[in-house]
Structures are given as C-alpha cells and as structure tokens.
Protein backbone atom coordinates (compact mmCIF):
# COMPACT_ATOMS: atom_id res chain seq x y z
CA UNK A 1 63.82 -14.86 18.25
CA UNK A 2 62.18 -13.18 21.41
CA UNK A 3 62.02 -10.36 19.40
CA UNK A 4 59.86 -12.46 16.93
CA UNK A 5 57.90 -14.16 19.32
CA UNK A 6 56.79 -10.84 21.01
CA UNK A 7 55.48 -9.81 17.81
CA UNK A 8 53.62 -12.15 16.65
CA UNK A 9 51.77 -12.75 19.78
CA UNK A 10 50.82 -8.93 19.80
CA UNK A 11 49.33 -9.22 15.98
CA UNK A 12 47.54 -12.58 16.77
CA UNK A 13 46.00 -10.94 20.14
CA UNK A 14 45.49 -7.88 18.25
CA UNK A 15 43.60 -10.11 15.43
CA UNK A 16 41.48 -11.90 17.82
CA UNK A 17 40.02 -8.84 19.28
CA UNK A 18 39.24 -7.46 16.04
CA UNK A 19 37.14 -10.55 15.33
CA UNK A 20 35.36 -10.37 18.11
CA UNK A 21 34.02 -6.50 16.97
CA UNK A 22 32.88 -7.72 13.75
CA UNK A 23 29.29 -6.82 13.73
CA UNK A 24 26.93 -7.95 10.67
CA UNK A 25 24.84 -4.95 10.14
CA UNK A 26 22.73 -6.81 8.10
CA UNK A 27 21.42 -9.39 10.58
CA UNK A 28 20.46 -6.70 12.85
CA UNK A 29 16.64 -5.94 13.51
CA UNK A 30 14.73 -3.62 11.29
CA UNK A 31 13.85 -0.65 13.40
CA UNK A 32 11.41 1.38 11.70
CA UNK A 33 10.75 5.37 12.63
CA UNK A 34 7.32 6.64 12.72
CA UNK A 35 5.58 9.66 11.33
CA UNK A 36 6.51 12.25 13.22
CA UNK A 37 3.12 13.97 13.81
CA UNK A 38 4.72 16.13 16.90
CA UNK A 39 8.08 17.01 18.31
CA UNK A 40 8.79 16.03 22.19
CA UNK A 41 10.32 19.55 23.30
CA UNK A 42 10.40 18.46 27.11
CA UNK A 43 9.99 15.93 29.37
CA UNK A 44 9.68 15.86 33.13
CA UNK A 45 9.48 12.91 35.33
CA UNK A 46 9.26 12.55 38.74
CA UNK A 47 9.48 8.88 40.58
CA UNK A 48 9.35 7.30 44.16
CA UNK A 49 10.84 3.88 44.53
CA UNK A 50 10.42 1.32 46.74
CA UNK A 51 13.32 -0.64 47.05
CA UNK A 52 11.67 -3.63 49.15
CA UNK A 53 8.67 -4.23 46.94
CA UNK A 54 10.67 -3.76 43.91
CA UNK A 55 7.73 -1.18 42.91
CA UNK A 56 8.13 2.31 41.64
CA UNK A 57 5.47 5.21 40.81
CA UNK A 58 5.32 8.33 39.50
CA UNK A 59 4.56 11.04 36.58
CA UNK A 60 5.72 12.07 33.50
CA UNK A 61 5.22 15.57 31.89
CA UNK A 62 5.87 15.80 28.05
CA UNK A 63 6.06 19.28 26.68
CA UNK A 64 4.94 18.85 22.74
CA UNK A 65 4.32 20.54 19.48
CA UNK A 66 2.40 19.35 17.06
CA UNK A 67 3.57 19.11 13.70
CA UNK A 68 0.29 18.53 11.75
CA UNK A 69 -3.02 20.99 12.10
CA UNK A 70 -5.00 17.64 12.23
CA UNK A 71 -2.94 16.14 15.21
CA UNK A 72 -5.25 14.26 17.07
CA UNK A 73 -3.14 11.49 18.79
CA UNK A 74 -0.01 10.97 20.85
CA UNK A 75 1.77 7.22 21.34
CA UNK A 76 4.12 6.75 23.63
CA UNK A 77 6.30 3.53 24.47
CA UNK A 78 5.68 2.48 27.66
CA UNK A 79 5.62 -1.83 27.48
CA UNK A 80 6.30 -2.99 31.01
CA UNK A 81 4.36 0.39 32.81
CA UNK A 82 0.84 0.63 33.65
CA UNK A 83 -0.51 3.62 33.33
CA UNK A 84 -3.39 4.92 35.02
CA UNK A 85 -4.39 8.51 33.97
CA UNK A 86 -3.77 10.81 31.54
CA UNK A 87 -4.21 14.51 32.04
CA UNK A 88 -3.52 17.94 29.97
CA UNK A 89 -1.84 21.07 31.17
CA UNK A 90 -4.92 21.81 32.99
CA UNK A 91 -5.73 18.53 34.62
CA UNK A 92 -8.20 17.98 32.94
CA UNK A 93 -8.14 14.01 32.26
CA UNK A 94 -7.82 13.00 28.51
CA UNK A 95 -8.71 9.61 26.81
CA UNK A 96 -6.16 7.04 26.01
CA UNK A 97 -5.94 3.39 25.37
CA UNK A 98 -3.32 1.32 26.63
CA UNK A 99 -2.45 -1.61 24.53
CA UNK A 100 0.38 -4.92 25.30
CA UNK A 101 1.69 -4.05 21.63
C-alpha cells in the first residue's frame, strides 16, 4: 500500500509539472523579421556606469556589410537609449533620426 501510495504521488507531481510547461504557441506574439538589407559582422561596445545615478553612457561600434548595392539605411533597436551622434569609420558624423517607435 506504501508502495502504491509512493507511486502515485510521484505520477501526480510528475503531472502537475508537466502542466505547468504547457506553452500555447499560438497565443504567442507575432514577431516579424525584417529585410535584411546588411549583415552585422561585429559589434563593439564600450560603457561607464554610474551606479548612484542609475545612469550609464557609452559607444557602440557595428562592423557591417551591406547586402544590397542600393543600401542606403541602417535601423537599429535602441527603445529606452538616447542617442546622441552617429559617426562612420572616419568620424565623420552621419545623419540619423531617432524615433519612440
């Protein structure tokens, strides 16, 4: 009867935690992948925090190719950072538009 006991409680633990993977991949966001109009072959980024402020700053170098001969433009996710220049390999400041979307 132990025996039985012992069991069952191992298959019924064993059930619940089961359940509680199920995942509904159907439910889940749509997450859609752009064009790819260059390939990212590096990035390099270099930051300074300060703890006490709860503030951070730095740079971020992105090595690319482009993948189209009319490549023209470059977007980047950054929602919650501000940025404040952009520059090319000769820093030489380039145009760009930063946008809440």
């Amino acid at each position: 009867m132990k025996k039985f006991v012992a069991i069952l409680s191992f298959l019924l633990s064993l059930f619940f935690v089961l359940l509680a993977q199920k995942v509904n991949v159907y439910k889940r966001p749509l997450q859609y992948e752009r064009s790819r109009d260059y390939d990212a072959k590096h990035y390099r980024i270099a930051l300074t925090f300060d703890l006490d402020k709860k503030y951070f700053e730095g740079e971020n170098q992105i090595t690319l190719t482009p993948l189209r001969d009319d490549f023209k433009e470059c977007l980047l996710d950054a929602e919650e950072i501000v940025v404040a220049a952009v520059t090319n390999s000769e820093n030489m400041p380039l145009q760009f538009t930063q946008t809440d979307k």
